[in-house]
N, C-alpha and C. Protein backbone atom coordinates (compact mmCIF):
# COMPACT_ATOMS: atom_id res chain seq x y z
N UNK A 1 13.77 7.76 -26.45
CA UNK A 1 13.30 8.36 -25.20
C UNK A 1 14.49 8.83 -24.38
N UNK A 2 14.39 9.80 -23.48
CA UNK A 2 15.67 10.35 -22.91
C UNK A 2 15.18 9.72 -22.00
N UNK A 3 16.36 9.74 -20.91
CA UNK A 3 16.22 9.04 -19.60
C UNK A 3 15.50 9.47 -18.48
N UNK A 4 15.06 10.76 -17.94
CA UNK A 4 13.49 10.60 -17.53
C UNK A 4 12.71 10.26 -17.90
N UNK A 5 12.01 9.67 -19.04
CA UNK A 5 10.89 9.32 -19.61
C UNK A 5 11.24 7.68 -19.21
N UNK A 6 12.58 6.93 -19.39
CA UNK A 6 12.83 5.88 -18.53
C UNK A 6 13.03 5.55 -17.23
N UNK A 7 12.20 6.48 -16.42
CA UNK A 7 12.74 6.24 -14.58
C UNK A 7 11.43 5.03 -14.51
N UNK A 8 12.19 4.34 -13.64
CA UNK A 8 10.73 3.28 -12.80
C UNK A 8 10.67 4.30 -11.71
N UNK A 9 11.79 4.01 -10.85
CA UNK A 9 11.90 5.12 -9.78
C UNK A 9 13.32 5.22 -9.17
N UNK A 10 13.47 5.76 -7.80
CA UNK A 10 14.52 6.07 -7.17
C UNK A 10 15.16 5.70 -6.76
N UNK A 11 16.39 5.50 -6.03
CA UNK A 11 17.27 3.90 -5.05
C UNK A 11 17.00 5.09 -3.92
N UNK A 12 16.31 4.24 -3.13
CA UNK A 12 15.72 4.46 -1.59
C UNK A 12 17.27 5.17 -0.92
N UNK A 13 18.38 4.72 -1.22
CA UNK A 13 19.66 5.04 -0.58
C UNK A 13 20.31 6.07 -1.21
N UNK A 14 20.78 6.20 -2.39
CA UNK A 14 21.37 7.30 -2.90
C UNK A 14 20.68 7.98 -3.87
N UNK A 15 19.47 7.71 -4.30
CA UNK A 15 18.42 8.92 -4.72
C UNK A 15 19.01 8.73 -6.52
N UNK A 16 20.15 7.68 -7.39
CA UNK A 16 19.83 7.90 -8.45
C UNK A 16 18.99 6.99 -8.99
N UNK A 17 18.78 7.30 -10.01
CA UNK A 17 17.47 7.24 -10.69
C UNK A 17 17.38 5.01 -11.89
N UNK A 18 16.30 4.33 -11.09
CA UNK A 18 16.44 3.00 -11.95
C UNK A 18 15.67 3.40 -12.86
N UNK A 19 16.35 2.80 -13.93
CA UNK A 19 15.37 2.58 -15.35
C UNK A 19 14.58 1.67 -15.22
N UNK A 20 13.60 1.80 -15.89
CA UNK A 20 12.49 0.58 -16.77
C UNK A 20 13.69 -0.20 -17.05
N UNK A 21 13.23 -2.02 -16.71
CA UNK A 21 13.82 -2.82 -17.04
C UNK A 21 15.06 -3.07 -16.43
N UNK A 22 15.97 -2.28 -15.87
CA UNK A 22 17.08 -2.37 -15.26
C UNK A 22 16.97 -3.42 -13.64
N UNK A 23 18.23 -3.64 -13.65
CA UNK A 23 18.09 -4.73 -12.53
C UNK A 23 18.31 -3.79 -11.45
N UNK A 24 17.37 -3.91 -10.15
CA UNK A 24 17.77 -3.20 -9.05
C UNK A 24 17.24 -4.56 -8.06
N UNK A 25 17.44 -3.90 -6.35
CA UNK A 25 17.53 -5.02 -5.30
C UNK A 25 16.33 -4.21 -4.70
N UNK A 26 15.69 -5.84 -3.91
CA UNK A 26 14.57 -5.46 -2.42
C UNK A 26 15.02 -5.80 -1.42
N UNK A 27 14.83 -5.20 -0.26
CA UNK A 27 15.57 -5.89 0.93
C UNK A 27 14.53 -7.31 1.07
N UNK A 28 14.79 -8.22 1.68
CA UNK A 28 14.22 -9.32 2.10
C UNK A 28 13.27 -9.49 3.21
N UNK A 29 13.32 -8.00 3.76
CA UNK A 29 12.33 -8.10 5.02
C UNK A 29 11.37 -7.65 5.09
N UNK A 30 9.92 -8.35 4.80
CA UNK A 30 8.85 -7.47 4.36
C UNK A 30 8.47 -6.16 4.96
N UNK A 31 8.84 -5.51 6.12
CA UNK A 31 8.58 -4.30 6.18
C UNK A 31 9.00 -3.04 5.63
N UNK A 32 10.38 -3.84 4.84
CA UNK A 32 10.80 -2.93 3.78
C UNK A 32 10.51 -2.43 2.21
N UNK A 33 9.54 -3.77 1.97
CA UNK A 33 8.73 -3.91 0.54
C UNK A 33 7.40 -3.71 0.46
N UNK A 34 6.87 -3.11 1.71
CA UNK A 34 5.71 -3.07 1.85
C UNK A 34 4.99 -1.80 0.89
N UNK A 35 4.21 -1.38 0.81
CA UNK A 35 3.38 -0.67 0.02
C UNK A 35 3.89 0.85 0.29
N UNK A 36 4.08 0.73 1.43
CA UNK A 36 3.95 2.16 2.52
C UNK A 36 5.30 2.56 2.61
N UNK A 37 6.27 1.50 2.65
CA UNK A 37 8.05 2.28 2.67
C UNK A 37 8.51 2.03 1.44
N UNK A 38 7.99 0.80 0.49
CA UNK A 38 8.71 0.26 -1.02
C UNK A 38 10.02 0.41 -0.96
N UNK A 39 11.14 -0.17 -0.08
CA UNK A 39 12.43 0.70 -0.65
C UNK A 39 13.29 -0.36 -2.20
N UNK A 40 13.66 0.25 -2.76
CA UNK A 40 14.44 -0.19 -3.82
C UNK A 40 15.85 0.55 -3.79
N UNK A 41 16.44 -0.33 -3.89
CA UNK A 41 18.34 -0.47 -4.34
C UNK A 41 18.66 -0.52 -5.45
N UNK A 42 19.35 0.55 -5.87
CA UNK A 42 20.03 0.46 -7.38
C UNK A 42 21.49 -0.59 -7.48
N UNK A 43 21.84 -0.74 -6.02
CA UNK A 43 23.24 -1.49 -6.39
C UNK A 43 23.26 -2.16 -4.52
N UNK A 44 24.00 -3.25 -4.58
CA UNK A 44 23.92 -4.07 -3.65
C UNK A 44 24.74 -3.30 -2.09
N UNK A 45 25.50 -2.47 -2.41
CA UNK A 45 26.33 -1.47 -1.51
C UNK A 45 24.97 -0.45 -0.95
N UNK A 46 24.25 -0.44 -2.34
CA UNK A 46 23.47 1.08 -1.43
C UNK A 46 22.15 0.17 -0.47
N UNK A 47 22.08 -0.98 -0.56
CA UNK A 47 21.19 -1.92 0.39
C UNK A 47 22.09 -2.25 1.52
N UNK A 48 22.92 -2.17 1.41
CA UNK A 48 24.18 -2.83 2.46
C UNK A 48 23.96 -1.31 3.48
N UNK A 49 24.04 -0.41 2.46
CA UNK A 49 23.99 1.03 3.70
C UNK A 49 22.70 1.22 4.25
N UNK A 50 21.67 0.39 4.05
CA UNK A 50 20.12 0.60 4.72
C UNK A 50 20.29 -0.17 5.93
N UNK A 51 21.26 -1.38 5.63
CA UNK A 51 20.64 -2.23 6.97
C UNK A 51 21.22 -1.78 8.01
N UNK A 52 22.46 -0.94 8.28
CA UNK A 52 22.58 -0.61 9.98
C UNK A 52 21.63 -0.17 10.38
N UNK A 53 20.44 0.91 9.73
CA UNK A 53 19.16 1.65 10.81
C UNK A 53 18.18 1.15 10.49
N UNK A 54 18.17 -0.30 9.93
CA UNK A 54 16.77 -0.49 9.65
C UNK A 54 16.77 -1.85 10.87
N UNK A 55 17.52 -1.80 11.42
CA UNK A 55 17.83 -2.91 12.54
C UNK A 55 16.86 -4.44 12.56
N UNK A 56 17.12 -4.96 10.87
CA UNK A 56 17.48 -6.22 10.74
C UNK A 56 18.32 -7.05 11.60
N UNK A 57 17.84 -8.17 11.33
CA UNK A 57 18.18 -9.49 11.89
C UNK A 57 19.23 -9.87 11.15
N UNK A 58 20.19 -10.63 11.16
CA UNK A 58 21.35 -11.07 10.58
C UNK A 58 20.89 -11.98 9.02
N UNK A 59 19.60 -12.59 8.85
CA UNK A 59 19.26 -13.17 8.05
C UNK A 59 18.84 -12.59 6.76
N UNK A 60 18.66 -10.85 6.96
CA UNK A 60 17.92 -10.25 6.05
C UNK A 60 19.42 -10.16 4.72
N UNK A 61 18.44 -10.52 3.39
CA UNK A 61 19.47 -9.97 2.40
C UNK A 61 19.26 -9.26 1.13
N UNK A 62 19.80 -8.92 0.09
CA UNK A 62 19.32 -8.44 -1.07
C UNK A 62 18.73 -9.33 -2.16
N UNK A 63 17.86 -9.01 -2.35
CA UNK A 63 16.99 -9.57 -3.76
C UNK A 63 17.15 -9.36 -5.00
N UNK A 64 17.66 -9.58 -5.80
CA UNK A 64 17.69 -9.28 -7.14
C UNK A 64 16.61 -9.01 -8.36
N UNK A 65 16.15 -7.98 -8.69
CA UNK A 65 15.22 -8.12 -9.60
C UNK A 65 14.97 -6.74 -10.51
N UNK A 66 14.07 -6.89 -11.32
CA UNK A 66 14.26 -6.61 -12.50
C UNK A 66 13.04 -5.35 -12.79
N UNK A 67 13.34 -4.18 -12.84
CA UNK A 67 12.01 -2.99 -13.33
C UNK A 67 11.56 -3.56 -14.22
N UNK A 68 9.77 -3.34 -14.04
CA UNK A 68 9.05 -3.59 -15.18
C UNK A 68 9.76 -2.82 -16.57
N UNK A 69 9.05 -3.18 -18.03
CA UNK A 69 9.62 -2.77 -18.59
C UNK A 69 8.72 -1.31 -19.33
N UNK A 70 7.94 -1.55 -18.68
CA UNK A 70 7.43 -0.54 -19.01
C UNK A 70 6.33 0.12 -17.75
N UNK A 71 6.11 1.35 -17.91
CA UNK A 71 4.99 2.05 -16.85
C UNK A 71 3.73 1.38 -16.17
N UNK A 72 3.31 1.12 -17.67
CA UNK A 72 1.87 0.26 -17.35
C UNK A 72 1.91 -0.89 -16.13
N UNK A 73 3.24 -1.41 -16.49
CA UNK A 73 3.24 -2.33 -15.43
C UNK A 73 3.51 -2.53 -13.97
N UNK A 74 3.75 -1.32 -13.88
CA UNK A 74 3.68 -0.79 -12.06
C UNK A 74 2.83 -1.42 -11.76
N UNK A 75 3.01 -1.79 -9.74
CA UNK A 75 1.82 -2.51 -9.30
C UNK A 75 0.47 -1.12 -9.21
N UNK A 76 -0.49 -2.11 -8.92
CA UNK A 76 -1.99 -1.51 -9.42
C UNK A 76 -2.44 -1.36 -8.16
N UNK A 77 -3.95 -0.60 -7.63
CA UNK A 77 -4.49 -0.56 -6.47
C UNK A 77 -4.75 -2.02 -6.25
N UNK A 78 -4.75 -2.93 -4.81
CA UNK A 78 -5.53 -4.00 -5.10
C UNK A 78 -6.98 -4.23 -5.67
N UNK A 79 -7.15 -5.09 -6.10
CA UNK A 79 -8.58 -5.15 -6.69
C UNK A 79 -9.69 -4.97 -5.90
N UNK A 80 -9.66 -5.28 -4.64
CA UNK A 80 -10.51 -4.96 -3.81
C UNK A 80 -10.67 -3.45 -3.39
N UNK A 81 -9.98 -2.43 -3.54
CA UNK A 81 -9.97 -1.62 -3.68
C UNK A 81 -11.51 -0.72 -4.08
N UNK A 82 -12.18 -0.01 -4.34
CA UNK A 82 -13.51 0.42 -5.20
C UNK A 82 -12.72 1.37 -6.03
N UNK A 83 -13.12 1.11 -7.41
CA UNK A 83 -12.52 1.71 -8.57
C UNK A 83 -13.67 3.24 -8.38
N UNK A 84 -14.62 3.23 -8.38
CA UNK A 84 -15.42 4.48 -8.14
C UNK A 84 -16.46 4.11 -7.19
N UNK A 85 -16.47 5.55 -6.17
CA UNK A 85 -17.82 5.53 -5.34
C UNK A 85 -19.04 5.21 -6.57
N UNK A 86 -19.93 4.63 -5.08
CA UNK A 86 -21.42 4.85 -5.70
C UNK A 86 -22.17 6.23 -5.96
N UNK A 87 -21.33 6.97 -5.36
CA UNK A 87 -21.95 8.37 -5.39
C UNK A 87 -21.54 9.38 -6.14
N UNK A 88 -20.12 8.38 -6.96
CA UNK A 88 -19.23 9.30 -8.60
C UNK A 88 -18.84 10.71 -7.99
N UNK A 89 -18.61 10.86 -6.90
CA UNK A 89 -17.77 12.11 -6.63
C UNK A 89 -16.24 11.23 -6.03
N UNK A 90 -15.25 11.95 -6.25
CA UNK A 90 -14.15 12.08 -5.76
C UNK A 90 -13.72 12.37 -4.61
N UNK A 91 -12.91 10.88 -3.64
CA UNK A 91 -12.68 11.93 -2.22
C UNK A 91 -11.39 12.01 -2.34
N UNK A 92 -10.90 12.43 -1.17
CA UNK A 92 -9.25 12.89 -1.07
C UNK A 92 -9.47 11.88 0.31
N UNK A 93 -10.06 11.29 0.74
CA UNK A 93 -9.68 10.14 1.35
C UNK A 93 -9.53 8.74 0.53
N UNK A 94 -9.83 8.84 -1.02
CA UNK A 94 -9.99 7.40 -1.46
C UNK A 94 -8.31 6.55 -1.15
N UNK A 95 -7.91 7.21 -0.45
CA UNK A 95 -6.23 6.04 -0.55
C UNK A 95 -5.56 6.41 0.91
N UNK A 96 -6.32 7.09 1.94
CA UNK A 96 -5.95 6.86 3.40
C UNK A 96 -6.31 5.86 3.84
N UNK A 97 -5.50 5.67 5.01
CA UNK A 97 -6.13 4.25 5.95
C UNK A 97 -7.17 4.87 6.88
N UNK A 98 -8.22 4.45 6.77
CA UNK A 98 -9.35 4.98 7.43
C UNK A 98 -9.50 3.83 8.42
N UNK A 99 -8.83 2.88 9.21
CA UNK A 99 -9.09 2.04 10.25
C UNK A 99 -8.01 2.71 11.70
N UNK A 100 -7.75 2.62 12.90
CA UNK A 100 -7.14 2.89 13.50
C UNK A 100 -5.90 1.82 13.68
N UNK A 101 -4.82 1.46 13.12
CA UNK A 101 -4.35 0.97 12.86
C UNK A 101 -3.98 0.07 14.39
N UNK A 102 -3.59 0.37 14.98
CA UNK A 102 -2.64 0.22 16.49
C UNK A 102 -4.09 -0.68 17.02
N UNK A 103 -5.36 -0.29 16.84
CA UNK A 103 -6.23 -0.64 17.81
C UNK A 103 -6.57 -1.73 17.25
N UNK A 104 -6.55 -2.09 15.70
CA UNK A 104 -7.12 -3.14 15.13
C UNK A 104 -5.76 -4.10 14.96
N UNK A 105 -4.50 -3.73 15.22
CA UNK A 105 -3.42 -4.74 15.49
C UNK A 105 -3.54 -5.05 17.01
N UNK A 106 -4.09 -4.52 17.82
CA UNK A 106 -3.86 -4.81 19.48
C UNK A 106 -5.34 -5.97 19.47
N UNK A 107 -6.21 -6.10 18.66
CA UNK A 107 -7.42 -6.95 18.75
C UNK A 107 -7.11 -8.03 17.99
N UNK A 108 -6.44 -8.03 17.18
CA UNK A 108 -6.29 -9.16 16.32
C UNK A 108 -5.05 -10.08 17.48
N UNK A 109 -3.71 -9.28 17.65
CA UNK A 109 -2.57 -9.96 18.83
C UNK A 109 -3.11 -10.67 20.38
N UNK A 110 -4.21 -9.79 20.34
CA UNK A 110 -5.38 -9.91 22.06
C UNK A 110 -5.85 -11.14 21.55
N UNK A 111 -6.89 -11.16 20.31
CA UNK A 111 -8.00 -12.44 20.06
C UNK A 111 -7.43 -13.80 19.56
N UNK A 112 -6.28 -13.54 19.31
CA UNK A 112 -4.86 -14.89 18.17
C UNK A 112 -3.59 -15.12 18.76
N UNK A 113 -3.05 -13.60 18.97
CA UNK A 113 -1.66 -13.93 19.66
C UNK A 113 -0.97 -14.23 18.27
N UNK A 114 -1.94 -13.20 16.39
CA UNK A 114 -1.53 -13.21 15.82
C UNK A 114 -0.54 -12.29 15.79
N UNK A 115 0.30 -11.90 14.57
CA UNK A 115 0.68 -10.75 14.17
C UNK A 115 -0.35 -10.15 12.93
N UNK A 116 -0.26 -9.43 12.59
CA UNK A 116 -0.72 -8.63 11.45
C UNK A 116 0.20 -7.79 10.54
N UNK A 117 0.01 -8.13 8.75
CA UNK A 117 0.60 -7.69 8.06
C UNK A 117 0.01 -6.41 7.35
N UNK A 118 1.25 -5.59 6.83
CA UNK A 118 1.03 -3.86 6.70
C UNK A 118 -0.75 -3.92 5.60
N UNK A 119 -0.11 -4.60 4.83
CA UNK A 119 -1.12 -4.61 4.03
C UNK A 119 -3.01 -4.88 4.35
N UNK A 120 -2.93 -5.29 5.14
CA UNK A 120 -4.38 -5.60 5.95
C UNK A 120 -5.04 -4.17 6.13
N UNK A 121 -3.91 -2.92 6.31
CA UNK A 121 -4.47 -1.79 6.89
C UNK A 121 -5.65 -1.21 5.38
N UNK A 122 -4.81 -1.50 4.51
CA UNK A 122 -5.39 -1.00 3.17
C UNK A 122 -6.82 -1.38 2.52
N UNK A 123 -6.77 -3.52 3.24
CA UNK A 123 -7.44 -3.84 2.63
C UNK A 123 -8.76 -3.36 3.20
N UNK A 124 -8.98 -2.93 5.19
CA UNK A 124 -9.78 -3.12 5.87
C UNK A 124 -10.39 -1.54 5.36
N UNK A 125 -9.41 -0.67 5.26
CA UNK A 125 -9.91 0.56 4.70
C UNK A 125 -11.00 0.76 3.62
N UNK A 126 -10.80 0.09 2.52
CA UNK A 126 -10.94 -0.10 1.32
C UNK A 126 -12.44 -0.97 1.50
N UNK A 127 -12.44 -1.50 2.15
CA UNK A 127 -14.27 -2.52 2.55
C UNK A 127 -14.70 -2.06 3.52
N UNK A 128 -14.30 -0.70 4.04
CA UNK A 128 -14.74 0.76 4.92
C UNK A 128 -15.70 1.64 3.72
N UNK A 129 -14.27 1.79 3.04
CA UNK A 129 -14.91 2.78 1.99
C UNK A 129 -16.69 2.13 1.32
N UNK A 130 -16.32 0.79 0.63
CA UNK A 130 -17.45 -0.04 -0.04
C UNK A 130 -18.47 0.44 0.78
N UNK A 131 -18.53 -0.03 2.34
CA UNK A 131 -19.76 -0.60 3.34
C UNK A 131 -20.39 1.39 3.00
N UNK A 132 -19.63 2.58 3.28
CA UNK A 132 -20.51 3.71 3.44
C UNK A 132 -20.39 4.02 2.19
N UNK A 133 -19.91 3.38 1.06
CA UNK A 133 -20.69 4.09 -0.16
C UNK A 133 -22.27 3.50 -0.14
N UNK A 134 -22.51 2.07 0.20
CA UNK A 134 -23.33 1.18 -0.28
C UNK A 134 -24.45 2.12 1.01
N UNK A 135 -23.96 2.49 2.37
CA UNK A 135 -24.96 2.95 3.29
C UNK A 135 -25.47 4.49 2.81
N UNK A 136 -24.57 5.02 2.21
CA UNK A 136 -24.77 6.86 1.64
C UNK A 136 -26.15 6.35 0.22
N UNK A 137 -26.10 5.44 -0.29
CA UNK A 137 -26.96 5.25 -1.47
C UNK A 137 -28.29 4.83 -0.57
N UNK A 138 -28.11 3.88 0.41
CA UNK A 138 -29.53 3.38 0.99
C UNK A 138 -30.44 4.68 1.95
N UNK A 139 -29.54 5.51 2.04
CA UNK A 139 -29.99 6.69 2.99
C UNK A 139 -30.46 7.89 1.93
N UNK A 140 -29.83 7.83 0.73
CA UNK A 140 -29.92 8.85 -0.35
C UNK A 140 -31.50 8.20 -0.72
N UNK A 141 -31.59 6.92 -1.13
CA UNK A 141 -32.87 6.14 -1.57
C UNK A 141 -34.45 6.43 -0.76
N UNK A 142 -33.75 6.76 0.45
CA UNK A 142 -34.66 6.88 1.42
C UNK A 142 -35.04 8.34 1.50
N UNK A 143 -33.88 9.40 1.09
CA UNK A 143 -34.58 10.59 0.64
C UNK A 143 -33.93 11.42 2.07
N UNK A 144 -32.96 10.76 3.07
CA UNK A 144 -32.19 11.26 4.27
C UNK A 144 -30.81 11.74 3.50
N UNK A 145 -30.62 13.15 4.11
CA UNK A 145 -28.99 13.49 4.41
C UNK A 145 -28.46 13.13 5.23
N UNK A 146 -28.91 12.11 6.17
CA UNK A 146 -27.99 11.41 7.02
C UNK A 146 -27.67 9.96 6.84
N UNK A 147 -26.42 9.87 7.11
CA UNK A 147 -26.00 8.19 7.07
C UNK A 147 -26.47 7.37 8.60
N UNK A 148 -27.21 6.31 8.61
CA UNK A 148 -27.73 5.90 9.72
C UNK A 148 -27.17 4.44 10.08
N UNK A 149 -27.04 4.11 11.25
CA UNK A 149 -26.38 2.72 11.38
C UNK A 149 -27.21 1.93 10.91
N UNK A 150 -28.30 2.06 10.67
CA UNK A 150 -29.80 0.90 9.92
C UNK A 150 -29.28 0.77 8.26
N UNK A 151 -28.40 1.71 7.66
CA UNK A 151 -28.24 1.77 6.35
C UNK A 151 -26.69 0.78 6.25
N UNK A 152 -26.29 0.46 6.97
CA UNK A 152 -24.96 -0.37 7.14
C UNK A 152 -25.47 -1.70 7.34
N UNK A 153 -25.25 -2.95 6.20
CA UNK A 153 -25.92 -4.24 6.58
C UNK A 153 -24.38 -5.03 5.85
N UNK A 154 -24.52 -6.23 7.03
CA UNK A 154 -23.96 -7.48 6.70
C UNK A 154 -24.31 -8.62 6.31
């Protein structure tokens, strides 16, 4: 195989290219490994040049680890995810965040005085998507082109 056919992917810092299997670094601070920025380091210098603007804490460091060794093994949608609508058409929203992000972190910090992690945005999306496939079928059943709040049940 020539060596594009071996990329996992890119070093977030200087753009060359990790192999399958090759050892590259994560930063340590989950907003940097998150789904939505993923950054990866091909070498411990080009992580060293992320942290002046990513304005870490003194504690953050490099991770050591290892590309899958093959494609297949990239991470996957989460499982919760819906592998296909109920309605077998295709959207071009199936992988936006369809929640308002800011408003459903300001209710959760308001009601807990939690924080909230990136990943929540995906999952809440994703059991968005489920609830109006499951309401588009009860309204289709009923013989309506409209989606009705009576067709949305908990």
């Amino acid at each position: 195989m020539n060596d594009v056919a071996n990329v996992w992917k890119k070093c977030s810092a200087c753009k060359k290219n990790i192999l399958l299997g090759a050892q590259y670094y994560e930063c340590s601070v989950s907003t940097c490994t998150s789904e939505r920025t993923g950054y990866v380091f091909c070498s411990v210098a080009c992580w060293e040049a992320h942290v002046p603007g990513a304005n870490h804490r003194s504690s953050a460091g490099a991770i050591e680890k290892y590309a899958p060794k093959t494609l297949e093994a990239r991470r996957i949608i989460p499982s919760s995810a819906p592998s296909a609508t109920t309605t077998g058409k295709a959207s071009s929203m199936s992988h936006e965040v369809l929640v308002v992000v800011s408003k459903m972190k300001q209710y959760i910090r308001e009601t807990s005085e939690f924080n909230t992690s990136e990943d929540v945005n995906q999952v809440l999306s994703n059991m968005i998507r489920i609830a109006c496939d499951r309401a588009i079928e009860k309204a289709k059943s009923q013989g309506r082109k409209t989606v009705m709040a009576k067709d949305f049940s908990f």
